[in-house]
Protein backbone atom coordinates (compact mmCIF):
# COMPACT_ATOMS: atom_id res chain seq x y z
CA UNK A 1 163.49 71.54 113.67
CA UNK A 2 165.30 74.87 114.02
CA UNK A 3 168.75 76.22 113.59
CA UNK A 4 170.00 78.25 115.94
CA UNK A 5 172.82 80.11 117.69
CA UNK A 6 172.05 80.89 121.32
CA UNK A 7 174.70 83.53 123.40
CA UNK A 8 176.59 81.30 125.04
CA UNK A 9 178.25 78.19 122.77
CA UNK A 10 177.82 75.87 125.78
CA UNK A 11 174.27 76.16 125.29
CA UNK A 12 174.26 76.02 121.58
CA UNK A 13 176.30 72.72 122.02
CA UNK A 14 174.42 70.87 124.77
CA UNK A 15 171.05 71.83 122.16
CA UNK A 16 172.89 70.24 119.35
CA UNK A 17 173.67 67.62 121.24
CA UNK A 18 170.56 66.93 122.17
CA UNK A 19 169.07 67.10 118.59
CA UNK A 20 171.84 65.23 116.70
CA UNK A 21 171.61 62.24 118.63
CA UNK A 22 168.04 61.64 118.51
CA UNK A 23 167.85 62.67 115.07
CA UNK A 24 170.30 59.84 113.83
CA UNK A 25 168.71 57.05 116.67
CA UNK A 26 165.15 58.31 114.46
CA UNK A 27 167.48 56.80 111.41
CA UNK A 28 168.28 53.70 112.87
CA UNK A 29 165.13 52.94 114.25
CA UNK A 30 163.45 53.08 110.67
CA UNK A 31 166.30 51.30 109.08
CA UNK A 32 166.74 48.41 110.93
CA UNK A 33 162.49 48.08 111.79
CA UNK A 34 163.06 46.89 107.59
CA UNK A 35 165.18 43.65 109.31
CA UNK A 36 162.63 43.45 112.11
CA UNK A 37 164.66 44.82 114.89
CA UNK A 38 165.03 47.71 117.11
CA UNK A 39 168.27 49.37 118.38
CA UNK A 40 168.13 47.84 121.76
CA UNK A 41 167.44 44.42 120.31
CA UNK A 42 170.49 44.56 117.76
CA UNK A 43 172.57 45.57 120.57
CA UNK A 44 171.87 42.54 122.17
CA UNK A 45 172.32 40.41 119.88
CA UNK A 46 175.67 41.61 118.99
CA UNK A 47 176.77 41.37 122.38
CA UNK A 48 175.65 37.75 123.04
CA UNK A 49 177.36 37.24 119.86
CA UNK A 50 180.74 38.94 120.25
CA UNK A 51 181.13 39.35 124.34
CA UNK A 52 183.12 36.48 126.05
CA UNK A 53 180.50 34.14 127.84
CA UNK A 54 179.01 34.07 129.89
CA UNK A 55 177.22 36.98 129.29
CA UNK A 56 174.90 38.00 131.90
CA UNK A 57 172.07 40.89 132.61
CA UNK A 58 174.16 43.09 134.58
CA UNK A 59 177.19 43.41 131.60
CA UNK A 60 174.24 44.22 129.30
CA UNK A 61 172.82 47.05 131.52
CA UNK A 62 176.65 48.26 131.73
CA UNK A 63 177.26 48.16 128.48
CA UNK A 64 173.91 49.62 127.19
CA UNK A 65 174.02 52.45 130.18
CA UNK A 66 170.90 51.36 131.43
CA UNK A 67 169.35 51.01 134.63
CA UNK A 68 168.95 46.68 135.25
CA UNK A 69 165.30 46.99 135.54
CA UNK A 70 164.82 47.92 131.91
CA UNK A 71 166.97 45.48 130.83
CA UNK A 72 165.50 42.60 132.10
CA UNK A 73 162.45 44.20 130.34
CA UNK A 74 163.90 44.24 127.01
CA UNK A 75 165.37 40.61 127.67
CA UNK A 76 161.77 39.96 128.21
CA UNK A 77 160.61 40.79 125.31
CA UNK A 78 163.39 39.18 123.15
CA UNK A 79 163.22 36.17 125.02
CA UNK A 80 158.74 36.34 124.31
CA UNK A 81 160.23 37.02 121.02
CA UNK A 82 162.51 34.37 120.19
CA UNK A 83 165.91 35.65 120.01
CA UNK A 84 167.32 35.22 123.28
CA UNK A 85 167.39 32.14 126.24
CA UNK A 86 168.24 32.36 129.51
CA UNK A 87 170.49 30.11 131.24
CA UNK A 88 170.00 28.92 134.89
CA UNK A 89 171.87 29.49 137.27
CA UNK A 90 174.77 26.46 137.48
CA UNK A 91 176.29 25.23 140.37
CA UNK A 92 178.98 27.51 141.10
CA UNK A 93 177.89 29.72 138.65
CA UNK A 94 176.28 32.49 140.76
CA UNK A 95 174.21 34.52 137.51
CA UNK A 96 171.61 33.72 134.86
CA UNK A 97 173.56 33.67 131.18
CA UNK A 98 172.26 34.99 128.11
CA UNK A 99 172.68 33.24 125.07
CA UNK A 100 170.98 33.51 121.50
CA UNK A 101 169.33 31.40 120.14
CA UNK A 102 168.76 30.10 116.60
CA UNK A 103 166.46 33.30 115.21
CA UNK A 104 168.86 35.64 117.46
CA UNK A 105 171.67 34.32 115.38
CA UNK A 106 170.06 35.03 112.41
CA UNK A 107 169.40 38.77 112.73
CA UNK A 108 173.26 39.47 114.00
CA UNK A 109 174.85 39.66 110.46
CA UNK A 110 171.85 41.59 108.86
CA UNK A 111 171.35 43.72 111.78
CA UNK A 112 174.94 44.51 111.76
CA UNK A 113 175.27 45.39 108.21
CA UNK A 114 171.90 47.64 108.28
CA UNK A 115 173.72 49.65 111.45
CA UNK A 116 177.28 49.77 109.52
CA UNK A 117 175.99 50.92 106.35
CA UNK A 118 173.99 53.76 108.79
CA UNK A 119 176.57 54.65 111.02
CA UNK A 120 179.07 55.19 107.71
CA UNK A 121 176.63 57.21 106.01
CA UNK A 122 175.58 59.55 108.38
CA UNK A 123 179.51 59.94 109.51
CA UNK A 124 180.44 60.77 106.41
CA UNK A 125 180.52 64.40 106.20
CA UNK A 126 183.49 64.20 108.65
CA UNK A 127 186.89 63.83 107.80
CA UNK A 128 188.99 61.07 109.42
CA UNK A 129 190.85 63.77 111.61
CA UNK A 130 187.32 65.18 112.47
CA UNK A 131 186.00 62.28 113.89
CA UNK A 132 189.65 61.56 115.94
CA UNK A 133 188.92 65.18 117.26
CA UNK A 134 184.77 64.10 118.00
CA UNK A 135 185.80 61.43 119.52
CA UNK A 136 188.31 63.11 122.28
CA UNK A 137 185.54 65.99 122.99
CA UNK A 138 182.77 63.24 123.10
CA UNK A 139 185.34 61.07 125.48
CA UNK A 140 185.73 64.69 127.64
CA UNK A 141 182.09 65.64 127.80
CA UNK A 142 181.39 61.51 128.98
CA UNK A 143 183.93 62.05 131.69
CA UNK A 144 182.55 65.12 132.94
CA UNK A 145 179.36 63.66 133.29
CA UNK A 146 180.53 60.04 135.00
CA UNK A 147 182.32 62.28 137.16
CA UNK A 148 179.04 63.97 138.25
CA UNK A 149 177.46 60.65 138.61
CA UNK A 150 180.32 59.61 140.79
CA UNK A 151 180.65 56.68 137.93
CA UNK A 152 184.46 54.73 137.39
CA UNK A 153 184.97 54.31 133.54
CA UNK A 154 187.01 51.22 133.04
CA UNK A 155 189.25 50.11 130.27
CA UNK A 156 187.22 48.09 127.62
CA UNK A 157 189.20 44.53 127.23
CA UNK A 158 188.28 44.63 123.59
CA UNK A 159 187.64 41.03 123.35
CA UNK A 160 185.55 40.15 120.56
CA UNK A 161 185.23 43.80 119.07
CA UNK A 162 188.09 44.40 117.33
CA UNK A 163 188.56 46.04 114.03
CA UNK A 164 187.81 44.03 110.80
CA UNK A 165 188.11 45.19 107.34
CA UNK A 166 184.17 45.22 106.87
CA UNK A 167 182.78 45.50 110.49
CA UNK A 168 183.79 45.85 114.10
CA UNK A 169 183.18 42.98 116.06
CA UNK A 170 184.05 39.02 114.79
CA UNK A 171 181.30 37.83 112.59
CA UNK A 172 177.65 36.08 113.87
């Protein structure tokens, strides 16, 4: 990996940018592989845990940013894998739920803690006002880009992901 300053700071950002994230994803990827799960997985599981039911594919492609096709892959594989069910259709009911199930449930609170202890490590060379201020750039920079996409942000209800003294989110 190289450090560099390139003429123009846009540049120099968008590279950082595009080094930092994968760089700390690389992080999580071999921490929580020591729990037996994967970054996609965990969020998942923490969103059939904490999100209002019913829960269903399409919130989980919103949520994750990802296109509905590779979502119902992933749900796939954690559903060949154990952690996740899904629900029929009910009568009136017009979508398939996701649910955990029994080993799901069991990887929430470890997962959880594995990511937390992560996340506030590798934050931690930034002061509390520093991350206010990342988070209003990072907040400008996504609304450029949803504009581009012609994408609507919408309010987050917050249900089930407040704070906590320990960890976001109410407890698996």
């Amino acid at each position: 990996m190289y450090d560099f300053d390139l003429q123009d700071s846009r540049f120099t950002a968008w590279f950082l940018l595009g080094q930092t994230w994968p760089a700390m994803y690389r992080v999580l990827e071999l921490e929580l592989a020591k729990v037996g799960l994967t970054p996609e997985k965990l969020n998942v599981l923490w969103l059939c845990a904490d999100y209002p039911p019913p829960l269903i594919p399409a919130e989980i492609a919103r949520f994750l940013f990802r296109k509905s096709h590779s979502v119902a892959g992933l749900l796939n594989r954690m559903e060949r894998d154990g952690l996740v069910k899904r629900v029929p259709k009910k009568k009136g009911h017009p979508f398939t739920e996701i649910q955990l199930t029994t080993k799901g449930k069991e990887l929430v609170a470890p997962g959880k803690d594995v990511a937390f202890s992560l996340i506030s490590k590798l934050m931690s060379p930034l002061a509390e006002e520093e991350l206010k201020q990342l988070q209003k750039l990072l907040r400008k920079l996504r609304k450029q880009a949803l504009d581009e996409l012609d994408m609507e942000l919408k309010p987050w209800s917050g249900v089930g992901w407040g704070p906590s003294p320990n960890i976001p989110g109410k407890s698996a």
